[in-house]
C-alpha atoms as a PDB file:
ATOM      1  CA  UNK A   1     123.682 165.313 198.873  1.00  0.00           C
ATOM      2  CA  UNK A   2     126.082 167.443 197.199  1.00  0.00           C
ATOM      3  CA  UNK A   3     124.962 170.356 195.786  1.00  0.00           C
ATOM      4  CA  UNK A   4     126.426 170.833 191.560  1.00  0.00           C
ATOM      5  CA  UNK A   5     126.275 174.374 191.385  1.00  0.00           C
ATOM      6  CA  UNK A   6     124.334 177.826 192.450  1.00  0.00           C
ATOM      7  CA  UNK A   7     122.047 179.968 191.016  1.00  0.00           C
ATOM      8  CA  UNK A   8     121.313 183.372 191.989  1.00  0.00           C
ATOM      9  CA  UNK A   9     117.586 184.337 191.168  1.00  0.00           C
ATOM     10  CA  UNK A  10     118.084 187.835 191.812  1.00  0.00           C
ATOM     11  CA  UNK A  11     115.337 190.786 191.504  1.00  0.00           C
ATOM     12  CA  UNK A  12     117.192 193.957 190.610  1.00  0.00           C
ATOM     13  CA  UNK A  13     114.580 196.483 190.753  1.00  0.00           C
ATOM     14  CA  UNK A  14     114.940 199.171 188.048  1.00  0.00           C
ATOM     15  CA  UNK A  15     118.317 198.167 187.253  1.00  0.00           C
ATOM     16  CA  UNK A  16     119.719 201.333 188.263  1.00  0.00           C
ATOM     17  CA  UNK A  17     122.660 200.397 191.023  1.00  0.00           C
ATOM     18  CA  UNK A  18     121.560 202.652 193.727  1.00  0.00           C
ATOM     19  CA  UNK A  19     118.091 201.053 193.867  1.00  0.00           C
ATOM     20  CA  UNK A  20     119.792 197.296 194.054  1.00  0.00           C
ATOM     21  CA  UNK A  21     120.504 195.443 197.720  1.00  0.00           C
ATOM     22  CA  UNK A  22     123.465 194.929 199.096  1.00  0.00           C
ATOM     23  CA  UNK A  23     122.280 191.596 198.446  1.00  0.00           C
ATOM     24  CA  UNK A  24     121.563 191.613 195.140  1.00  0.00           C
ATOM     25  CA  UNK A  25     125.246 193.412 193.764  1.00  0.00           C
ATOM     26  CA  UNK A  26     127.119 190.754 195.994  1.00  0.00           C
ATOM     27  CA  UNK A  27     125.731 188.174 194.354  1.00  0.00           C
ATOM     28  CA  UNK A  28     126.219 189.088 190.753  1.00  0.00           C
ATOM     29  CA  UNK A  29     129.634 190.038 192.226  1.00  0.00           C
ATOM     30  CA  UNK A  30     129.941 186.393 193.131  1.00  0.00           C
ATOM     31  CA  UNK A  31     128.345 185.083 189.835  1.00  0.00           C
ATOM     32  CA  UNK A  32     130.457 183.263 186.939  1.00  0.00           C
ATOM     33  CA  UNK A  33     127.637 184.363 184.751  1.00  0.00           C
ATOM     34  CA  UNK A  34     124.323 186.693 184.504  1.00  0.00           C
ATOM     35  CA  UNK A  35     121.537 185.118 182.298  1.00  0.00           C
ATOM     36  CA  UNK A  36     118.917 187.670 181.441  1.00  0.00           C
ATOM     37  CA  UNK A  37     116.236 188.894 179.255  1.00  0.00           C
ATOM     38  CA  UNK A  38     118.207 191.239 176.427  1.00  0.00           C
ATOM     39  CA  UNK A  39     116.604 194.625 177.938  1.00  0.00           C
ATOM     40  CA  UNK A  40     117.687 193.663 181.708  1.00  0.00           C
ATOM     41  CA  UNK A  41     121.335 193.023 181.107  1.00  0.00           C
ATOM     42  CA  UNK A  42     121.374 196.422 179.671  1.00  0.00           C
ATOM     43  CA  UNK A  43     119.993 198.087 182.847  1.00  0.00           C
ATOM     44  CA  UNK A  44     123.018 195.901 184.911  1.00  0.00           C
ATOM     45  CA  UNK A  45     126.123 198.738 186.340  1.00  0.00           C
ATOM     46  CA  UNK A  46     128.843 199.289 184.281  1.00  0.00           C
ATOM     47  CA  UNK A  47     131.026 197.178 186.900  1.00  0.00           C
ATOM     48  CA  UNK A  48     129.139 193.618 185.848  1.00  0.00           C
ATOM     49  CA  UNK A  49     129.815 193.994 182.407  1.00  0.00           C
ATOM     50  CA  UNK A  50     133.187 191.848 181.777  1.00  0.00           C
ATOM     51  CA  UNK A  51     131.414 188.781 183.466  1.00  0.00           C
ATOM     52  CA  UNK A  52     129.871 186.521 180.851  1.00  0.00           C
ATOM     53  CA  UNK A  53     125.971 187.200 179.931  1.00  0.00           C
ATOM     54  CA  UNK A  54     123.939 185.444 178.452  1.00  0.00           C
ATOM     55  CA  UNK A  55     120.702 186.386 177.056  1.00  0.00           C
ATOM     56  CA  UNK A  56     117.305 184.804 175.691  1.00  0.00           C
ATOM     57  CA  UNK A  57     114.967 187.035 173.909  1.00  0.00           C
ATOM     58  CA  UNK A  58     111.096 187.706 174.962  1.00  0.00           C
ATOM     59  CA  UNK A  59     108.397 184.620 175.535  1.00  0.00           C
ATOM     60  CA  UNK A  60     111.670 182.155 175.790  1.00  0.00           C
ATOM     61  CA  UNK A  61     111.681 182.081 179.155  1.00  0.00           C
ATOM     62  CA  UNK A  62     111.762 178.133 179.969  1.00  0.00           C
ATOM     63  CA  UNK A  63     114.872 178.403 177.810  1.00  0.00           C
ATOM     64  CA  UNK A  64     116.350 180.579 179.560  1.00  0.00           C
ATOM     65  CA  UNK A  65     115.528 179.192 182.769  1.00  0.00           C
ATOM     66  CA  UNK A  66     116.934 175.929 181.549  1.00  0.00           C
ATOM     67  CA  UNK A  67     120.254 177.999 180.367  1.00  0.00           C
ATOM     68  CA  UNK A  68     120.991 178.743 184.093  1.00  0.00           C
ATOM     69  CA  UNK A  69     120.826 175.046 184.975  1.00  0.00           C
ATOM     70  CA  UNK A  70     122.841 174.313 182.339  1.00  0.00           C
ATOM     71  CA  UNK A  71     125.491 176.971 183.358  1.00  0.00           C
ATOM     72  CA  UNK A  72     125.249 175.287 187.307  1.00  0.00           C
ATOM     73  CA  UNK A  73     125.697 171.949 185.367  1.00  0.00           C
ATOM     74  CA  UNK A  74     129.038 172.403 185.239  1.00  0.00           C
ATOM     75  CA  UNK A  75     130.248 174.176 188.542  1.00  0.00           C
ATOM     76  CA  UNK A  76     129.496 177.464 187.637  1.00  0.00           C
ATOM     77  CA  UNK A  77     127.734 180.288 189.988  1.00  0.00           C
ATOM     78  CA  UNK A  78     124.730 181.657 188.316  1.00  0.00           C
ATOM     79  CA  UNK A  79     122.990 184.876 188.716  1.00  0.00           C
ATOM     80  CA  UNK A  80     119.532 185.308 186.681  1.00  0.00           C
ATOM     81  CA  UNK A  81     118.253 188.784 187.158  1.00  0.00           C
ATOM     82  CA  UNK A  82     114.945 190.165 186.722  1.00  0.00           C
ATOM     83  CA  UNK A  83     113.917 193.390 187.174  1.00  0.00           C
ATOM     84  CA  UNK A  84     111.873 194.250 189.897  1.00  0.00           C
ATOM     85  CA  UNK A  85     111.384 191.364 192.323  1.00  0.00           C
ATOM     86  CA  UNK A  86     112.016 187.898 190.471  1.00  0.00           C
ATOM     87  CA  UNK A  87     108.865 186.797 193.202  1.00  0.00           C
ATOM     88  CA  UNK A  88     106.450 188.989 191.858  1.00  0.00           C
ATOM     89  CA  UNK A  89     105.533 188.443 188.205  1.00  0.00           C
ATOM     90  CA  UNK A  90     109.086 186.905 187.611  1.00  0.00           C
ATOM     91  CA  UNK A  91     111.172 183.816 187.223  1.00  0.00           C
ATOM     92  CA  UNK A  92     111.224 182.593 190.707  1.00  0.00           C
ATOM     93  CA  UNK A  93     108.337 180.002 190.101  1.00  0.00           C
ATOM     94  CA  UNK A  94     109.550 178.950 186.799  1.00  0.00           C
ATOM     95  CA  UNK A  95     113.016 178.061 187.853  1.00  0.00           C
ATOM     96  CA  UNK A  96     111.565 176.445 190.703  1.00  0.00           C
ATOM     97  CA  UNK A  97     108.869 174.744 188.690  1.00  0.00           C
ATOM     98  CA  UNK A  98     112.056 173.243 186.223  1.00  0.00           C
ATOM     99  CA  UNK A  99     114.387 173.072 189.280  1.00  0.00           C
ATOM    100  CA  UNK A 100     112.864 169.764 189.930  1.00  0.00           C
ATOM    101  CA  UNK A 101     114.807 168.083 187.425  1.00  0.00           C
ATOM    102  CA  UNK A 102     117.785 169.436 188.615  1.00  0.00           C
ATOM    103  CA  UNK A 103     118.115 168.675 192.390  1.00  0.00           C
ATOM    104  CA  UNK A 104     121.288 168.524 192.917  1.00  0.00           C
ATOM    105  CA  UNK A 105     121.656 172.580 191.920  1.00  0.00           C
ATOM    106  CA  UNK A 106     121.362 174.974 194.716  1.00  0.00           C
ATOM    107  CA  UNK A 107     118.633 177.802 194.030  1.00  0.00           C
ATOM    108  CA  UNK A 108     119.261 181.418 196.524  1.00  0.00           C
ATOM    109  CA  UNK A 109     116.366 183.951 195.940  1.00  0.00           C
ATOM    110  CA  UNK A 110     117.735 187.582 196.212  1.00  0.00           C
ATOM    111  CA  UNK A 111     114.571 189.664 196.654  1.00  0.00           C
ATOM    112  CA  UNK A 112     114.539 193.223 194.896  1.00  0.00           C
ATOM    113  CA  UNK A 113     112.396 196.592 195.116  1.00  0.00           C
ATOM    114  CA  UNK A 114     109.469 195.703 192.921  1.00  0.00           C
ATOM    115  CA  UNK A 115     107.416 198.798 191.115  1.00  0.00           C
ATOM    116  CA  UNK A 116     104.245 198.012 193.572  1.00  0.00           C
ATOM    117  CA  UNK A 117     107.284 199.894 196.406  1.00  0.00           C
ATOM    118  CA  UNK A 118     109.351 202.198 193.994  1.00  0.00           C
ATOM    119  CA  UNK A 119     106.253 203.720 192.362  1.00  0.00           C
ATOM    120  CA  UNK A 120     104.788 204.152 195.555  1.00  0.00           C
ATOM    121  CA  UNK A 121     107.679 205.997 196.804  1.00  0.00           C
ATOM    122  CA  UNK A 122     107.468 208.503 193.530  1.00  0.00           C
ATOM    123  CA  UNK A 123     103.534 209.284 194.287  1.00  0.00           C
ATOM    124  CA  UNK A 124     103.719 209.660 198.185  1.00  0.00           C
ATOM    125  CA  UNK A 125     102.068 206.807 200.566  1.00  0.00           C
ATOM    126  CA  UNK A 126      99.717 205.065 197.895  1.00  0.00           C
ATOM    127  CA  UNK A 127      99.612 201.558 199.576  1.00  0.00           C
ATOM    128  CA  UNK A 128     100.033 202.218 203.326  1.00  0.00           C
ATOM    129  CA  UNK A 129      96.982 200.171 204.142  1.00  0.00           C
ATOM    130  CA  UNK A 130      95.622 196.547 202.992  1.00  0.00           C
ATOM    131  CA  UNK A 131      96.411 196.049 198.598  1.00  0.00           C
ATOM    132  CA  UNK A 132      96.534 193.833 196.262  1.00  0.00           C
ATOM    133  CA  UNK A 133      98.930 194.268 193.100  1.00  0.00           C
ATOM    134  CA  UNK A 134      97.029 192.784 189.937  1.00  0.00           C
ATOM    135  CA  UNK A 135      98.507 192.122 186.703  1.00  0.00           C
ATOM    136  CA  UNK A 136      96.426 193.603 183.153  1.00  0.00           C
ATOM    137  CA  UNK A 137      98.665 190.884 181.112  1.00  0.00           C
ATOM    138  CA  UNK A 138      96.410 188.438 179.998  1.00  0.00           C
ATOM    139  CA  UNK A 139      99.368 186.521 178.404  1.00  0.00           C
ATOM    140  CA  UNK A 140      99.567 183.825 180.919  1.00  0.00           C
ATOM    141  CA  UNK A 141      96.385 184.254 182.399  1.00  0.00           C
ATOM    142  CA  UNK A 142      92.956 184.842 181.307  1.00  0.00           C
ATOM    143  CA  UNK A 143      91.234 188.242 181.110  1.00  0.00           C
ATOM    144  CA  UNK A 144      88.415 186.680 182.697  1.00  0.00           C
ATOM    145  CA  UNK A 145      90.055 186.056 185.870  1.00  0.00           C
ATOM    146  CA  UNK A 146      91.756 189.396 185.702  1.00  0.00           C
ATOM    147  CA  UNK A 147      88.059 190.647 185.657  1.00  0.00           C
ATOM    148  CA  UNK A 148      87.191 189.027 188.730  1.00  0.00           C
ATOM    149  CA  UNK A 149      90.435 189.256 190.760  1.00  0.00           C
ATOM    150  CA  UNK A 150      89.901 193.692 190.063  1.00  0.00           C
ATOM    151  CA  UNK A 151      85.640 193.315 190.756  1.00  0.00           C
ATOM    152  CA  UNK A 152      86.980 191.690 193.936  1.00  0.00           C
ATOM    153  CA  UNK A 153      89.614 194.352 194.841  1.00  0.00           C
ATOM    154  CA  UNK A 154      86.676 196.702 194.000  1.00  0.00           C
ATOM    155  CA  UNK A 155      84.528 195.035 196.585  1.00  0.00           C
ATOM    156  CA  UNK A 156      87.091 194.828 198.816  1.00  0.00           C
ATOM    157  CA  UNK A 157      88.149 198.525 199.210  1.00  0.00           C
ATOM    158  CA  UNK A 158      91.816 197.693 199.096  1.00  0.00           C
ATOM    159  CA  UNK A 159      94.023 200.001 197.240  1.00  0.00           C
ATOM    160  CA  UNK A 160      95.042 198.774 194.030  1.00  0.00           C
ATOM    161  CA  UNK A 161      98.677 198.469 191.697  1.00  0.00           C
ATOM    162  CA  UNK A 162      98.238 197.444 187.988  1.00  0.00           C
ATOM    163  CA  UNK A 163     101.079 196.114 186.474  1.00  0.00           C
ATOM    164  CA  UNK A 164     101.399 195.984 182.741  1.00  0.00           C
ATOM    165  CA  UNK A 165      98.584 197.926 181.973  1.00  0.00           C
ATOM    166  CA  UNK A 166      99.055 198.557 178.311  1.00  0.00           C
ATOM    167  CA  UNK A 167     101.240 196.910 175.471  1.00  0.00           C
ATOM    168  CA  UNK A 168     101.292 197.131 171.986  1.00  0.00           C
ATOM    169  CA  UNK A 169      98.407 195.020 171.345  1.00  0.00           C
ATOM    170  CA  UNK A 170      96.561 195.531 174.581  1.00  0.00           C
ATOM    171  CA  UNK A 171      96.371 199.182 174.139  1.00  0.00           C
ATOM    172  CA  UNK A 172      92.674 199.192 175.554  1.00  0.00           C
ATOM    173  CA  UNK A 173      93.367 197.311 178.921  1.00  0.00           C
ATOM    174  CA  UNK A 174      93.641 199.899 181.022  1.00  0.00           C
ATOM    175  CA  UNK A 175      90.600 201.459 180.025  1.00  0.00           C
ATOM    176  CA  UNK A 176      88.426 198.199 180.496  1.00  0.00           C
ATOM    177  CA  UNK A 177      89.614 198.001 183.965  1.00  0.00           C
ATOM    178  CA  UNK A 178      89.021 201.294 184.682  1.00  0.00           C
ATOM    179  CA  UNK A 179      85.142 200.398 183.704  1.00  0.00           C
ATOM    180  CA  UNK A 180      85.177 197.368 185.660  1.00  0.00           C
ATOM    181  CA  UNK A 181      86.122 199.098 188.859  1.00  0.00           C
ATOM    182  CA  UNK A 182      83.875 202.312 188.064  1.00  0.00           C
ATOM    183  CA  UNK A 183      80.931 199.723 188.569  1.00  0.00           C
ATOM    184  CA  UNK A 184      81.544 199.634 192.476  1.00  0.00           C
ATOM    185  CA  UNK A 185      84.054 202.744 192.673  1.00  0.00           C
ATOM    186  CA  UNK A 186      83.157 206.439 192.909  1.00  0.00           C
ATOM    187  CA  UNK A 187      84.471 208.431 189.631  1.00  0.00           C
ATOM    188  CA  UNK A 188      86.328 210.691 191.948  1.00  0.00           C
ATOM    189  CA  UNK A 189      88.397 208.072 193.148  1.00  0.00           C
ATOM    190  CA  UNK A 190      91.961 209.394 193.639  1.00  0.00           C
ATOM    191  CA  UNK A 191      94.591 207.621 191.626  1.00  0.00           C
ATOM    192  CA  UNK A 192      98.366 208.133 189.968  1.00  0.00           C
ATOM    193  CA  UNK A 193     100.887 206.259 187.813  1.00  0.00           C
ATOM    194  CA  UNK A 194     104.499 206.510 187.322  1.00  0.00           C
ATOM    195  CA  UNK A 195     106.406 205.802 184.091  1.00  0.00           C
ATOM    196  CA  UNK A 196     110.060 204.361 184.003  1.00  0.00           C
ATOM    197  CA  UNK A 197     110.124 204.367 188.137  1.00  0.00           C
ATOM    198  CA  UNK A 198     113.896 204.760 189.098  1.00  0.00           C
ATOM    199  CA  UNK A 199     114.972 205.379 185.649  1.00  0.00           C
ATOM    200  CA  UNK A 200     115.801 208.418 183.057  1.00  0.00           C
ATOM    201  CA  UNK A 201     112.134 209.720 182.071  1.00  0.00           C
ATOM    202  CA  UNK A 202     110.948 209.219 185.456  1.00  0.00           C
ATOM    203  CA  UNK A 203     107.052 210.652 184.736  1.00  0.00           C
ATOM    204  CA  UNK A 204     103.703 210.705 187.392  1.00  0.00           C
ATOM    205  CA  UNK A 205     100.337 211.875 187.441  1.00  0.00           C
ATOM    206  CA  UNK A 206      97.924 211.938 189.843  1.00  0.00           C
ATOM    207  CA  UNK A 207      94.138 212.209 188.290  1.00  0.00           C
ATOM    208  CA  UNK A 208      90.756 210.619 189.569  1.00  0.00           C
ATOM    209  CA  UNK A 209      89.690 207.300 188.315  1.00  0.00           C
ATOM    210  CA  UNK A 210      87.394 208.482 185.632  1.00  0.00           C
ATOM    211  CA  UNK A 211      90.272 211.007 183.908  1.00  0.00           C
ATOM    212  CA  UNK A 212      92.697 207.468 184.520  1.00  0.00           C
ATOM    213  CA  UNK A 213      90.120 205.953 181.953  1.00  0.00           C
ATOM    214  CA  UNK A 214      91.375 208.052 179.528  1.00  0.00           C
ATOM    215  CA  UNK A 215      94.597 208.239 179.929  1.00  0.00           C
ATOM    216  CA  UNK A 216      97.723 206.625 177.576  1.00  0.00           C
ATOM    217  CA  UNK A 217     100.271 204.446 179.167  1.00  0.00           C
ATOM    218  CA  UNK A 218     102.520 202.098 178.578  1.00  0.00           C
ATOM    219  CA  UNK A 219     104.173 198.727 179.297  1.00  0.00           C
ATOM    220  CA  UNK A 220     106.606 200.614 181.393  1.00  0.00           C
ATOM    221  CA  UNK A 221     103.799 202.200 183.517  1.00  0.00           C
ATOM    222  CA  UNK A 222     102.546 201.369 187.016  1.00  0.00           C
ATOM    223  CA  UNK A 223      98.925 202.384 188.371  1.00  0.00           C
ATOM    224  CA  UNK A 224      97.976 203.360 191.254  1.00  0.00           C
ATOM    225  CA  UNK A 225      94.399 203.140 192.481  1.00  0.00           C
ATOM    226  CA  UNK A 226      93.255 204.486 196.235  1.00  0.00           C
ATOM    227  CA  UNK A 227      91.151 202.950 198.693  1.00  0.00           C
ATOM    228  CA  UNK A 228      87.835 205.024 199.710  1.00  0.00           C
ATOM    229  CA  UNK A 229      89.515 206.996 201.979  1.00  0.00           C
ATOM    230  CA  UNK A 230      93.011 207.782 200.264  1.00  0.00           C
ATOM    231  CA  UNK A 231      93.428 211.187 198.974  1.00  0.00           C
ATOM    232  CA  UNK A 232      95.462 214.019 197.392  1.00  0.00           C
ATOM    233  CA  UNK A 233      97.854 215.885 200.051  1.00  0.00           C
ATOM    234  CA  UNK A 234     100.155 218.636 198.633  1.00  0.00           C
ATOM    235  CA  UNK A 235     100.231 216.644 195.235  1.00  0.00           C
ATOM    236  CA  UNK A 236     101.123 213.348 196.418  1.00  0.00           C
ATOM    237  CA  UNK A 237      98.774 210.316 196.879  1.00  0.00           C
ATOM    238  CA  UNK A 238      97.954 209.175 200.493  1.00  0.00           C
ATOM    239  CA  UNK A 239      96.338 206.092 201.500  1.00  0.00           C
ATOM    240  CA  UNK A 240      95.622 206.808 205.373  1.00  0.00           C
ATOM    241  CA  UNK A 241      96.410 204.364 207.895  1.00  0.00           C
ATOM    242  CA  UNK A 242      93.820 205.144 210.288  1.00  0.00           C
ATOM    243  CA  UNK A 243      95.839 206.849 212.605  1.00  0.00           C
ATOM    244  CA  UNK A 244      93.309 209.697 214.336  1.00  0.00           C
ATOM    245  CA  UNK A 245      95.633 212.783 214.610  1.00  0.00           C
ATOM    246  CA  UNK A 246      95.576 215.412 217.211  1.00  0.00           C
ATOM    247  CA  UNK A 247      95.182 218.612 215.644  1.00  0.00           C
ATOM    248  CA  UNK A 248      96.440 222.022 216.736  1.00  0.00           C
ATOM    249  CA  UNK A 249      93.314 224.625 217.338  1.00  0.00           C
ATOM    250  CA  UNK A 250      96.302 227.442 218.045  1.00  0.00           C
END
């Protein structure tokens, strides 16, 4: 079958071009057009700026799914961008979801740095053993679920990441799932979260799980919660492989 045009689903970390794949910048090099949310096409390098872009605002995301395959519809090469990795809380699914009505267009993932990775880097080691990555939005799914999936993650020991922990009208999330997990995890608990990771601002802290509970964040924050046996070496948050170290006794 012949495929009518290519889309580029491409994750593009924190926008900034140092923190993109090789990957990722050929193919918006190769794209007719970049279809974005408003706030991502902002974050693209100076260099992408003459191709066409195209833009939907917040919650329209079918549309602008559908706006790619429209764009493919008639021969043109595509690149959506998301930030972060379009796999991991992104578009990937959606377009895939809609792709069925449109076989004959060619979808190419382009994986990017998500925040669970370039947070991680900012605070030290925080998820060098087993961890889960759970989302606070209860937009798309409900908060009872969320509940469980984090009592589970509890249970589990794994090392946690909380994405979108706080909005404008979920200002208390964070703070509910900090009381969740302080139901089956030690106060003490080490933890840290990084604000606009690989952008201007760049802020993190590293507190215990009962000062997290109080803390203010926002939508552009990431959280880091340790495992039972992470910790706090020279400021920077370690979750320990397991590796038994030989220690000099000179």
């Amino acid at each position: 079958m012949q495929m009518a045009g290519r889309i580029y689903i491409v994750g593009m970390g924190p926008g900034r071009e140092e923190m993109m794949t090789g990957e990722a910048l050929y193919a918006l090099e190769q794209a007719d057009v970049i279809i974005g949310y408003t706030v991502y096409l902002n974050l693209l390098p100076e260099r992408f700026r003459d191709k066409e872009l195209l833009s939907t605002p917040m919650r329209m995301e079918e549309e602008r799914c559908r706006m790619c395959f429209t764009e493919a519809g008639k021969g043109k090469r595509v690149a959506l961008v998301c930030s972060g990795d379009a796999g991991i809380y992104g578009m990937a699914s959606l377009m895939y979801e809609i792709g069925r009505e449109y076989s004959q267009t060619e979808l190419v993932m382009i994986p990017g740095i998500t925040a669970a990775s370039s947070g991680a880097a900012v605070l030290g080691a925080p998820v060098n053993h087993d961890f889960c990555v759970i989302s606070l939005s209860d937009l798309l799914t409900p908060w009872g679920k969320i509940e469980q999936r984090l009592k589970a993650a509890a249970e589990g020991d794994f090392a946690i990441v909380l994405y979108n922990p706080s909005s404008h009208k979920r200002k208390d999330y964070l703070r509910r799932a900090c009381d969740i997990l302080l139901a089956a995890v030690e106060e003490e608990r080490v933890c840290g979260y990084v604000e606009n990771i690989g952008r201007e601002g760049t802020k993190a802290e590293v507190c215990t799980l009962r000062e997290l509970r109080n803390r203010e964040v926002n939508m552009f924050t990431t959280v880091f919660i340790g495992n039972s046996g992470s910790e706090i070496i020279n400021g920077k948050l370690i979750t320990k492989r397991g590796y038994q170290i030989e220690r000099d006794h000179r």
